[in-house]
PDB file of N, CA and C in Angstrom:
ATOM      1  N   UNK A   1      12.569 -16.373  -2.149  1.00  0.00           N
ATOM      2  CA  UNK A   1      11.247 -16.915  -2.344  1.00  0.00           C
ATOM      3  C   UNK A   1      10.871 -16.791  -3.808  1.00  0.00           C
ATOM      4  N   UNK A   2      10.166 -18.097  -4.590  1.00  0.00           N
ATOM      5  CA  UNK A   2       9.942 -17.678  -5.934  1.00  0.00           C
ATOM      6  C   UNK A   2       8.543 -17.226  -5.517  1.00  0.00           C
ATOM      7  N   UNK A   3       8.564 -15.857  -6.889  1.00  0.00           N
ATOM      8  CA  UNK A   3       7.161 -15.957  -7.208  1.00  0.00           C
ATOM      9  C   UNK A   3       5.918 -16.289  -6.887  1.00  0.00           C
ATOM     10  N   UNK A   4       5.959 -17.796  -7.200  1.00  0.00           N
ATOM     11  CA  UNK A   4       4.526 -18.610  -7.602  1.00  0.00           C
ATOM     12  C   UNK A   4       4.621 -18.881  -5.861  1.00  0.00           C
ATOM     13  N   UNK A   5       5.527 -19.159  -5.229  1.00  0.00           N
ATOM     14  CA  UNK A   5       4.912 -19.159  -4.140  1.00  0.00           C
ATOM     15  C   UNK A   5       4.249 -18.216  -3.281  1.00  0.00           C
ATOM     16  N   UNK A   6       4.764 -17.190  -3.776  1.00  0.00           N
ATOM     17  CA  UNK A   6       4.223 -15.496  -2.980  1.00  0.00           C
ATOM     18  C   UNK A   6       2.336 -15.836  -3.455  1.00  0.00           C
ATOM     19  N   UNK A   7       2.377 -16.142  -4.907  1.00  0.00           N
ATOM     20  CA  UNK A   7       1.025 -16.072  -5.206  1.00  0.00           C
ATOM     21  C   UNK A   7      -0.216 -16.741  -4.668  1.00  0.00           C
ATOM     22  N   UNK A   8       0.428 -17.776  -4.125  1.00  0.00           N
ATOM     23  CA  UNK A   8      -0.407 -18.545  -3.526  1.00  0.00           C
ATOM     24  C   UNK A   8      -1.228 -18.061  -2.373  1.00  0.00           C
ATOM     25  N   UNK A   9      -0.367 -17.775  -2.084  1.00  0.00           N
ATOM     26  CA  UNK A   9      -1.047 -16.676  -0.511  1.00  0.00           C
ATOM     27  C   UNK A   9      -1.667 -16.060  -0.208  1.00  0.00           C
ATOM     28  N   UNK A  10      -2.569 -15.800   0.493  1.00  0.00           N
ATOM     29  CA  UNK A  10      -3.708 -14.727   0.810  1.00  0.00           C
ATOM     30  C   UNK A  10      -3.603 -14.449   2.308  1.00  0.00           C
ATOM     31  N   UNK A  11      -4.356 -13.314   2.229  1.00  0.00           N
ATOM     32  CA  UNK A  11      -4.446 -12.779   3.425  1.00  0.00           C
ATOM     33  C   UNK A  11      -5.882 -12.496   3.439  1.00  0.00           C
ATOM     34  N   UNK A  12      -6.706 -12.872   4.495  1.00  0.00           N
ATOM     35  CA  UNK A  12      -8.190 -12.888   4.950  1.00  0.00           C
ATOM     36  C   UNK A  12      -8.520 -11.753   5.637  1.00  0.00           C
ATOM     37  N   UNK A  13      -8.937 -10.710   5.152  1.00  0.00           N
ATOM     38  CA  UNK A  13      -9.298  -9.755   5.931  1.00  0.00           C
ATOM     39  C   UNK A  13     -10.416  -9.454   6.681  1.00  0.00           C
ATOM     40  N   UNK A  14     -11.020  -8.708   7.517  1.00  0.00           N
ATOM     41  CA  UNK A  14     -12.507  -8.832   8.225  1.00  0.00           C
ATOM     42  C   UNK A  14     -12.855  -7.436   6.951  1.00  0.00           C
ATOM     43  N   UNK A  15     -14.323  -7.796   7.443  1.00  0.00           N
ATOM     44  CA  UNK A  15     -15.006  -6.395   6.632  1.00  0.00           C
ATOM     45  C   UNK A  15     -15.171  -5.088   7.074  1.00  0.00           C
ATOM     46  N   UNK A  16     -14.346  -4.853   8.371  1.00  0.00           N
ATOM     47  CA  UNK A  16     -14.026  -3.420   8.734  1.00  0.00           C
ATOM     48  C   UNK A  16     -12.557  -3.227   8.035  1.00  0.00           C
ATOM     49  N   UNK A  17     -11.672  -4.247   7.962  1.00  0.00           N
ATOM     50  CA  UNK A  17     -10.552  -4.022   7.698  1.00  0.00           C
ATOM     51  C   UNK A  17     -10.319  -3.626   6.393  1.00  0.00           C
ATOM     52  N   UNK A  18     -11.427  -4.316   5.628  1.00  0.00           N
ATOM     53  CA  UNK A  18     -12.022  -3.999   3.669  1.00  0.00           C
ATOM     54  C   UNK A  18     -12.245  -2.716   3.790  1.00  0.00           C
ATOM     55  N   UNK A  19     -13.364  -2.518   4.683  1.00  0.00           N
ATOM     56  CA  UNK A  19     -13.741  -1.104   4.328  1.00  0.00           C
ATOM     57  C   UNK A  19     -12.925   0.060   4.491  1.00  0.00           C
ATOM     58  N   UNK A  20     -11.851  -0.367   5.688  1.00  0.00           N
ATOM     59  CA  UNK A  20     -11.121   1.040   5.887  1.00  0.00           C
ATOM     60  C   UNK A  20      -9.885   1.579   4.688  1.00  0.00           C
ATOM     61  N   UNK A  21      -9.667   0.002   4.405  1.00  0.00           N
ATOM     62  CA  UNK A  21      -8.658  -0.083   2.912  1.00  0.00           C
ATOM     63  C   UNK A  21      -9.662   0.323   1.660  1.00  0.00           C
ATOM     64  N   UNK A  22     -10.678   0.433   1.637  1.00  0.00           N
ATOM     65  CA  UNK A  22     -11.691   0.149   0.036  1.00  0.00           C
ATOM     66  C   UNK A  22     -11.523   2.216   0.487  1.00  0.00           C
ATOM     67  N   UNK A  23     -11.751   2.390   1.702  1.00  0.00           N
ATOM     68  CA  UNK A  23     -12.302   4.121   1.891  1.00  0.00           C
ATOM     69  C   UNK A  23     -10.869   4.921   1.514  1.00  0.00           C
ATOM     70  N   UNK A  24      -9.774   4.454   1.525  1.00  0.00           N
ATOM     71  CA  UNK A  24      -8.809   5.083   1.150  1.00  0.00           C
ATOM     72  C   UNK A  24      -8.241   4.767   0.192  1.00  0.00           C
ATOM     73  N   UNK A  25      -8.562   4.087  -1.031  1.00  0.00           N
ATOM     74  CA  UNK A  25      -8.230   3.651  -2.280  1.00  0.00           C
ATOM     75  C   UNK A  25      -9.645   4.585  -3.177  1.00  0.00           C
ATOM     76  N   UNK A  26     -10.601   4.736  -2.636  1.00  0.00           N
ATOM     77  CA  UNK A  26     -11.293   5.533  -3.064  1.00  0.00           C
ATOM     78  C   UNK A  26     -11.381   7.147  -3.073  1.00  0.00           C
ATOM     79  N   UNK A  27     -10.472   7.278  -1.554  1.00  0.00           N
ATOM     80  CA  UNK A  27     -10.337   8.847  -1.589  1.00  0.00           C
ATOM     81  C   UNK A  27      -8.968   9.380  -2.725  1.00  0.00           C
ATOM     82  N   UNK A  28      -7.822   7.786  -2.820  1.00  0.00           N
ATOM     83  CA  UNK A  28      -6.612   8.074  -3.404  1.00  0.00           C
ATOM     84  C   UNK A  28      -7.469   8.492  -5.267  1.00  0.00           C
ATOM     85  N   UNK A  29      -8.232   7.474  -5.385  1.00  0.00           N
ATOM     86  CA  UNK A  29      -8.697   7.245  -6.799  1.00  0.00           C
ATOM     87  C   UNK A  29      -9.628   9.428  -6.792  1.00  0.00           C
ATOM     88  N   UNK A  30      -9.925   9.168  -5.674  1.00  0.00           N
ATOM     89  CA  UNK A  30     -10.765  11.123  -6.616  1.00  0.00           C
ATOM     90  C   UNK A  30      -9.909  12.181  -5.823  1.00  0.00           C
ATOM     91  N   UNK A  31      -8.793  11.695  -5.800  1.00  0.00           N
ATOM     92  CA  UNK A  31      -7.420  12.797  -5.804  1.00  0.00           C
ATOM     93  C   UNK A  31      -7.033  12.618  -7.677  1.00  0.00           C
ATOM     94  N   UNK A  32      -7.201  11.831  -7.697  1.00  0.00           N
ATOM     95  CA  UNK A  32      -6.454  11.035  -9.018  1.00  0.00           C
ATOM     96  C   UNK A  32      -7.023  11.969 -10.150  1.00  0.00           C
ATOM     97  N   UNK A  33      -8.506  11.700  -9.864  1.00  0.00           N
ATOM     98  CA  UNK A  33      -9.560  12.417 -10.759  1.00  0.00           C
ATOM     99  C   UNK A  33      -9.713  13.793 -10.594  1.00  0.00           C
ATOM    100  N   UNK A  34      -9.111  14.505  -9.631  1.00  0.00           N
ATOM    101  CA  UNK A  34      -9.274  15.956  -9.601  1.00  0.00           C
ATOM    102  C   UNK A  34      -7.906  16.550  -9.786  1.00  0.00           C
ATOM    103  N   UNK A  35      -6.546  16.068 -10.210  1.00  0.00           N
ATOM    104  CA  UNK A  35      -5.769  15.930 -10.580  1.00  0.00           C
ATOM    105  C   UNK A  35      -6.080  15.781 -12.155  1.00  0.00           C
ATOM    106  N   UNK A  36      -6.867  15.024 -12.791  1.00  0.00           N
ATOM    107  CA  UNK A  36      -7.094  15.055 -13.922  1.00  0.00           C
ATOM    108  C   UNK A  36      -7.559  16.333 -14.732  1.00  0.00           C
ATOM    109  N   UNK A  37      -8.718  16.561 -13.993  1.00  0.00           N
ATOM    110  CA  UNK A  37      -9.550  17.865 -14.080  1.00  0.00           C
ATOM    111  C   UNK A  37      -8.799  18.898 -13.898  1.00  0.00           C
ATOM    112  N   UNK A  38      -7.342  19.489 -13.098  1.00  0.00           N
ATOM    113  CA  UNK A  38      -6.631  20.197 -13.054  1.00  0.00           C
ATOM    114  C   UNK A  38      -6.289  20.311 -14.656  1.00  0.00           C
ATOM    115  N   UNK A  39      -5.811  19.222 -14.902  1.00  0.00           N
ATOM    116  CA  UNK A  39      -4.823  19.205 -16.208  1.00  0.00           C
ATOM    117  C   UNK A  39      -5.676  19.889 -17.343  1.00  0.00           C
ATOM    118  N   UNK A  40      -6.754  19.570 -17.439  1.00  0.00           N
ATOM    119  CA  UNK A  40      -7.983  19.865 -18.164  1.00  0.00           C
ATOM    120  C   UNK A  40      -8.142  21.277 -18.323  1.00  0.00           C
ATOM    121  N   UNK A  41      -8.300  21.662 -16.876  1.00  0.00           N
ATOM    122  CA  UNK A  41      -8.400  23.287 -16.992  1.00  0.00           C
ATOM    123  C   UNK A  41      -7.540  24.084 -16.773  1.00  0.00           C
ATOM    124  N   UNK A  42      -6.516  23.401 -17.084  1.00  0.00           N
ATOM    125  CA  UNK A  42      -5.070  24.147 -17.208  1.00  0.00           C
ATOM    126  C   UNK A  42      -4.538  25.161 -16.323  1.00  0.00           C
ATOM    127  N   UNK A  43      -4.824  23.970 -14.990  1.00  0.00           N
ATOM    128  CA  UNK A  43      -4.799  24.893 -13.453  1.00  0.00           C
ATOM    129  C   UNK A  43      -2.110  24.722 -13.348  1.00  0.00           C
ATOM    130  N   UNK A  44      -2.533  25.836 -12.909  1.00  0.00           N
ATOM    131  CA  UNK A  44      -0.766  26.199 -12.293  1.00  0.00           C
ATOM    132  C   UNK A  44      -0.332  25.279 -12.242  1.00  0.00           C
ATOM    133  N   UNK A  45       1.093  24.862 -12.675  1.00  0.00           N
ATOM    134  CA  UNK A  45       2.048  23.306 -12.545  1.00  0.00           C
ATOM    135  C   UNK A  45       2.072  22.755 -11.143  1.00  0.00           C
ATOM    136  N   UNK A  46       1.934  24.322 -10.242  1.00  0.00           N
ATOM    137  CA  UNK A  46       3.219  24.346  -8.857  1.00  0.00           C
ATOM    138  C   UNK A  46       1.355  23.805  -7.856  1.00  0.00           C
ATOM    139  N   UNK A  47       0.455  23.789  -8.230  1.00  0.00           N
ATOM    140  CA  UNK A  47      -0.755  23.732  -7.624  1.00  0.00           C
ATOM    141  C   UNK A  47      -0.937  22.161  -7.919  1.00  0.00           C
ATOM    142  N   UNK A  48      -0.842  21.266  -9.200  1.00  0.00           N
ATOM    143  CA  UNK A  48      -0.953  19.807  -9.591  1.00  0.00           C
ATOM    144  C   UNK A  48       0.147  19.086  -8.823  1.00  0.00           C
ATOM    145  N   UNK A  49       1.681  19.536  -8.905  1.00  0.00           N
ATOM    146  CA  UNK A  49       2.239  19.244  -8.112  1.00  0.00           C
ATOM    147  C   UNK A  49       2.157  18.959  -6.326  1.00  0.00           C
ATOM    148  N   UNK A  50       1.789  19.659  -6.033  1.00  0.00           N
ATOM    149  CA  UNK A  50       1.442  20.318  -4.712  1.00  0.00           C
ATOM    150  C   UNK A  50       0.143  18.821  -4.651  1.00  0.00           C
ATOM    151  N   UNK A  51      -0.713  18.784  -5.413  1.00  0.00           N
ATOM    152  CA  UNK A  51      -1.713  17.784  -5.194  1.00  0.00           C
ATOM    153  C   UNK A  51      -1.231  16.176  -5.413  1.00  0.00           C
ATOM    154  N   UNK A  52      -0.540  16.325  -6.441  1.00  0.00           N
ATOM    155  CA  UNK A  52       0.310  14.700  -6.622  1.00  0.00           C
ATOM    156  C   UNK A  52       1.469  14.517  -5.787  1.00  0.00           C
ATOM    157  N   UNK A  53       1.876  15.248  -4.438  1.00  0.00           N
ATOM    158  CA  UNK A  53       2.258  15.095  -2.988  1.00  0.00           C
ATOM    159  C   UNK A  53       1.593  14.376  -2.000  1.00  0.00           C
ATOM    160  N   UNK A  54       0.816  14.843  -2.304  1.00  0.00           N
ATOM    161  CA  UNK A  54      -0.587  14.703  -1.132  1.00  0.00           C
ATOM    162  C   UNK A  54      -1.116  13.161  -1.811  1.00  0.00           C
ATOM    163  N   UNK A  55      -0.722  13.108  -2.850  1.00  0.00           N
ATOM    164  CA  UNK A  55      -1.446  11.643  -3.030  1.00  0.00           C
ATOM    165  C   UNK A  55      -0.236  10.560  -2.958  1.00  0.00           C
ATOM    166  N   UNK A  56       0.896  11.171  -3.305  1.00  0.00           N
ATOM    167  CA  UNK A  56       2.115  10.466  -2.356  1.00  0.00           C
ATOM    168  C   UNK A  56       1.678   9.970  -1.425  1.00  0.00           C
ATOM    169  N   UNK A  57       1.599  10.749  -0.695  1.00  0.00           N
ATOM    170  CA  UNK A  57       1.519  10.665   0.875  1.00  0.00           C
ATOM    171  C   UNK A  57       0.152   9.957   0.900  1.00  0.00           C
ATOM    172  N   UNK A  58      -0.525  10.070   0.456  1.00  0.00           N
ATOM    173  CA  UNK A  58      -2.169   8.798   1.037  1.00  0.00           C
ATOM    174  C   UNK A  58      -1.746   7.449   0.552  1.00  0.00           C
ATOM    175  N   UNK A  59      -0.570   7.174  -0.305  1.00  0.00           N
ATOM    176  CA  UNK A  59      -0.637   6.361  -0.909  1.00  0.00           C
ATOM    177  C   UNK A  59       0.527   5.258   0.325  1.00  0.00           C
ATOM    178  N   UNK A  60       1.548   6.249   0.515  1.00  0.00           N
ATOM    179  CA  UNK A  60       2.600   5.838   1.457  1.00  0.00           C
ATOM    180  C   UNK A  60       1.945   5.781   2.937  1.00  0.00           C
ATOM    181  N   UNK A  61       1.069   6.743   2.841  1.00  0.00           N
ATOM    182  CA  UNK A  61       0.211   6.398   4.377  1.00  0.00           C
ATOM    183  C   UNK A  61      -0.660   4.672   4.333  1.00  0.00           C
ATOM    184  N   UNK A  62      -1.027   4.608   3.343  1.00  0.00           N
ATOM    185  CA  UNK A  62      -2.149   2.859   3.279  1.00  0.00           C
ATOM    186  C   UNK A  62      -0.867   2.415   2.651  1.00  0.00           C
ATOM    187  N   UNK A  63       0.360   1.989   2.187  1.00  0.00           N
ATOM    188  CA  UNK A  63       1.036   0.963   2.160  1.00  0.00           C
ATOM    189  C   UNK A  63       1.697   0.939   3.076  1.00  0.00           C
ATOM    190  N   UNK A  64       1.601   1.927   4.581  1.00  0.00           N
ATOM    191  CA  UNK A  64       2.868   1.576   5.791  1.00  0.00           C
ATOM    192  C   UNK A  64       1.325   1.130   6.938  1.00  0.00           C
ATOM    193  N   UNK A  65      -0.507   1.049   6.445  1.00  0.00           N
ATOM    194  CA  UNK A  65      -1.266   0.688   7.099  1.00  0.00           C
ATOM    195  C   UNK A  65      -1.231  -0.821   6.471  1.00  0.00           C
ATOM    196  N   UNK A  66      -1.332  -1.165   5.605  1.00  0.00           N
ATOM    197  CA  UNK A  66      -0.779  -2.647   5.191  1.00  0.00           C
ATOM    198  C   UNK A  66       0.249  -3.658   5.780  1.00  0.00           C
ATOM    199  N   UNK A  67       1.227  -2.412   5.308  1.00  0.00           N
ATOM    200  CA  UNK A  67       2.206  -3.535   5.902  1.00  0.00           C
ATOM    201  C   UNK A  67       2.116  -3.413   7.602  1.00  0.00           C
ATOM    202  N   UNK A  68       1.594  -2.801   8.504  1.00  0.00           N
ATOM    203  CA  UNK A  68       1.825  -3.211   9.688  1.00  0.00           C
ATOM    204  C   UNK A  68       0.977  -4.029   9.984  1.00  0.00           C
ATOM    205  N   UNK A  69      -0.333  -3.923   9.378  1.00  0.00           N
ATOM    206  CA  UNK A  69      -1.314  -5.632   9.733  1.00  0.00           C
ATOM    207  C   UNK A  69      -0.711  -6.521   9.126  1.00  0.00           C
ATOM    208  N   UNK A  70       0.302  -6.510   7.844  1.00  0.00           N
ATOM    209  CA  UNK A  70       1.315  -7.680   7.869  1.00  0.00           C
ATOM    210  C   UNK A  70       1.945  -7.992   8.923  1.00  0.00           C
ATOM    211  N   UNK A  71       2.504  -7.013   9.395  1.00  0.00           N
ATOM    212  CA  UNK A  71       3.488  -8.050  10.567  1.00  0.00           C
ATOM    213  C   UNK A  71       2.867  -8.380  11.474  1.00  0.00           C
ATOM    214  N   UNK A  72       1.754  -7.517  12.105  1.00  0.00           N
ATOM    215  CA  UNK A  72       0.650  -8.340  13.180  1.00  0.00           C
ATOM    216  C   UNK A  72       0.433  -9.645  12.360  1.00  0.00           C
ATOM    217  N   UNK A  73      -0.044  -9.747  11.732  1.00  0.00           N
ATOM    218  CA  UNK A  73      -0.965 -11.183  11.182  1.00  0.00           C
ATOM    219  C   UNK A  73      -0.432 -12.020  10.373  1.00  0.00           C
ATOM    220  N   UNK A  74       0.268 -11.708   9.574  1.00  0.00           N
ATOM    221  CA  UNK A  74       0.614 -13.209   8.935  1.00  0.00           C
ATOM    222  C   UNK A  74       1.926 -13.578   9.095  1.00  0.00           C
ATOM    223  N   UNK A  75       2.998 -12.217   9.213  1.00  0.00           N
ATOM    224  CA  UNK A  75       4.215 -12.559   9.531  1.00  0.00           C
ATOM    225  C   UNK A  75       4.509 -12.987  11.178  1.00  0.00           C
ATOM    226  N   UNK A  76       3.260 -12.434  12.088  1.00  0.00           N
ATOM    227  CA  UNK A  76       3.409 -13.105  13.239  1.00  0.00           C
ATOM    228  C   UNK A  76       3.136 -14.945  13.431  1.00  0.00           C
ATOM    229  N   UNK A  77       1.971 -15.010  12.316  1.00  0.00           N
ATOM    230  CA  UNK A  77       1.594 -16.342  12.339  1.00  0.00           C
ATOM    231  C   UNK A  77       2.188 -16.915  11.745  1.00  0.00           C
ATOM    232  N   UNK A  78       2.671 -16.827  10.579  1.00  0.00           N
ATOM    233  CA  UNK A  78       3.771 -17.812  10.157  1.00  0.00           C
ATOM    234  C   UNK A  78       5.088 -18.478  10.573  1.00  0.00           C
ATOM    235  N   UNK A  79       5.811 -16.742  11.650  1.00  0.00           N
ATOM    236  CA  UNK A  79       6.671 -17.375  12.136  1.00  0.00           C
ATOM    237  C   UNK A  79       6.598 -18.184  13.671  1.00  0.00           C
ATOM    238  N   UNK A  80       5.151 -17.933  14.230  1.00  0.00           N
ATOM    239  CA  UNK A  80       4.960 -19.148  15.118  1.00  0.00           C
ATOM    240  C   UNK A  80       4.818 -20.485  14.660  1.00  0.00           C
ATOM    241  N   UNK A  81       4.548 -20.282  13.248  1.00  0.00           N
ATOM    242  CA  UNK A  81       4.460 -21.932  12.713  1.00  0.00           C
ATOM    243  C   UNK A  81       5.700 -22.541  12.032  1.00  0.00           C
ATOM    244  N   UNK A  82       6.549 -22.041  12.183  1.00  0.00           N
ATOM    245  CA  UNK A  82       8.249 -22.039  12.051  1.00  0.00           C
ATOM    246  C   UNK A  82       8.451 -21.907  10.300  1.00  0.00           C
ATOM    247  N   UNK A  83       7.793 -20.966   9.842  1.00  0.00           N
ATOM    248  CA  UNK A  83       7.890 -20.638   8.223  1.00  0.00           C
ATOM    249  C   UNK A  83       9.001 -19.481   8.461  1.00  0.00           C
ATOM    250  N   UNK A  84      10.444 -19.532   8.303  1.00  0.00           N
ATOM    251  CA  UNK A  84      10.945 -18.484   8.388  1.00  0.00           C
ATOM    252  C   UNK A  84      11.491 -17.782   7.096  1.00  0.00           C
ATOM    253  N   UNK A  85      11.103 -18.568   5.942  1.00  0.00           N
ATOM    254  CA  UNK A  85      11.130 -17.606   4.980  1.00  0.00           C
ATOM    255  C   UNK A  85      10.236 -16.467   4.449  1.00  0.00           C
ATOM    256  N   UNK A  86       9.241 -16.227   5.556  1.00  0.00           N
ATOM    257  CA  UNK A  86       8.723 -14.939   5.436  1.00  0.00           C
ATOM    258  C   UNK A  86       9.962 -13.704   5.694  1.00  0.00           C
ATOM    259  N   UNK A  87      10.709 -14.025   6.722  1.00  0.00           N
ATOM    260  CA  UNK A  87      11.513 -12.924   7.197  1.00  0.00           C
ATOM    261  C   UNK A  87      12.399 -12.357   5.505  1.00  0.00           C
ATOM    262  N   UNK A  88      12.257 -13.120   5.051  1.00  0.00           N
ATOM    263  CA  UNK A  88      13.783 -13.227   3.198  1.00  0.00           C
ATOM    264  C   UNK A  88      11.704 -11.908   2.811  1.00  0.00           C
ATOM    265  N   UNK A  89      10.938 -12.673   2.964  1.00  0.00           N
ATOM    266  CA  UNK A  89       9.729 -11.980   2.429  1.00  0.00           C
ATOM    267  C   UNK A  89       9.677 -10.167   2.582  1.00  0.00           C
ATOM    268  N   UNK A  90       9.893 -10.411   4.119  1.00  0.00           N
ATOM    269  CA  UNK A  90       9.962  -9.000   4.920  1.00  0.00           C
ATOM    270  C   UNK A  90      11.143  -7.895   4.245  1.00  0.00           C
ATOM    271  N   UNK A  91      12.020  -8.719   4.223  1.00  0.00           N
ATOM    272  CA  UNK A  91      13.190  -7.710   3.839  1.00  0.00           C
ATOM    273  C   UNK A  91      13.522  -6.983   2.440  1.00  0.00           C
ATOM    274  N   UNK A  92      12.942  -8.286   1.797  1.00  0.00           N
ATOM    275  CA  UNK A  92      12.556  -7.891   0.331  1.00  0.00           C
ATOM    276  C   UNK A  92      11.308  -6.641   0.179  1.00  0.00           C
ATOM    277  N   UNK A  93      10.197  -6.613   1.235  1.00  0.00           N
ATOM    278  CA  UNK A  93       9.609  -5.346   1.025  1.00  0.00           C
ATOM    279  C   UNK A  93      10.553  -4.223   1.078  1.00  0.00           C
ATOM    280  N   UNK A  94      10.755  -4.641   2.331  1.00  0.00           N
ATOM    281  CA  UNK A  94      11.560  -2.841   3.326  1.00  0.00           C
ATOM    282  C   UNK A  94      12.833  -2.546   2.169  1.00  0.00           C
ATOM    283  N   UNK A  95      13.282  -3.269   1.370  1.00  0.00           N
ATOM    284  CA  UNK A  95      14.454  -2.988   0.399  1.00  0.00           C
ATOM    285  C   UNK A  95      13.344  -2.330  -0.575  1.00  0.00           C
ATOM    286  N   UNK A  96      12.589  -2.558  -1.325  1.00  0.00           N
ATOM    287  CA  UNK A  96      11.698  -2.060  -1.816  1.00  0.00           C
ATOM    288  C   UNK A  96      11.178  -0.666  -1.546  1.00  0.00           C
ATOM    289  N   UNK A  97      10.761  -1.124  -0.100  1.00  0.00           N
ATOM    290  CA  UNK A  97      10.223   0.476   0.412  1.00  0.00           C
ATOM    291  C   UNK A  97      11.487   1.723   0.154  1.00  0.00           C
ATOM    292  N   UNK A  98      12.690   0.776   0.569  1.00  0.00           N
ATOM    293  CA  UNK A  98      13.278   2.553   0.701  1.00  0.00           C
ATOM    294  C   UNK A  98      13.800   2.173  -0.527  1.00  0.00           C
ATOM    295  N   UNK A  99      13.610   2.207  -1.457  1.00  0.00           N
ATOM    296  CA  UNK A  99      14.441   2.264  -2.922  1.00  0.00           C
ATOM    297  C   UNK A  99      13.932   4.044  -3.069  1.00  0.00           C
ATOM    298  N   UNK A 100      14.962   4.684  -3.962  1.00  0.00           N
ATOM    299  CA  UNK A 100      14.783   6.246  -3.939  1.00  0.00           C
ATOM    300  C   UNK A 100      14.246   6.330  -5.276  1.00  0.00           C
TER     301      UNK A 100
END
């Protein structure tokens, strides 16, 4: 798939579905910021570490809540509408995802 065609695309979300994505991009963003403030006050390596885990993990938790309303919703609808180059789409994430 090029590019410019990926760009074209959107995905329509409802406004519970905004909010539950906006509430965890906001909790990721003041991990971010208290992580900062660590550095600042020149809190223990093994304690910042320990916190930039945890934001791993919120971060890998809302991109595996993403991608499964992907495959409910657009990768289900597309491939009822016989678009099967979403699947080249799909695989190209999950190669992505597990890159080390």
């Amino acid at each position: 798939m090029e590019k410019s065609e990926c760009c074209n695309k959107k995905t329509y979300r409802g406004e519970d579905e905004k909010r539950i994505i906006n509430n965890r991009i906001s909790r990721i963003e003041g991990q971010l910021k208290g992580i900062k403030k660590m550095i600042q006050e020149d809190t223990y390596c093994n304690d910042i570490l320990i916190q930039l885990s945890a934001i791993e993990n919120s971060i890998k938790s809302l991109s595996n809540h993403i991608l499964e309303n992907h495959l409910y919703s657009c990768v289900t609808r597309d491939l009822k509408n016989g678009e099967f180059d979403t699947l080249d789409e799909i695989i190209s994430l999950f190669k992505r995802f597990n890159k080390c």
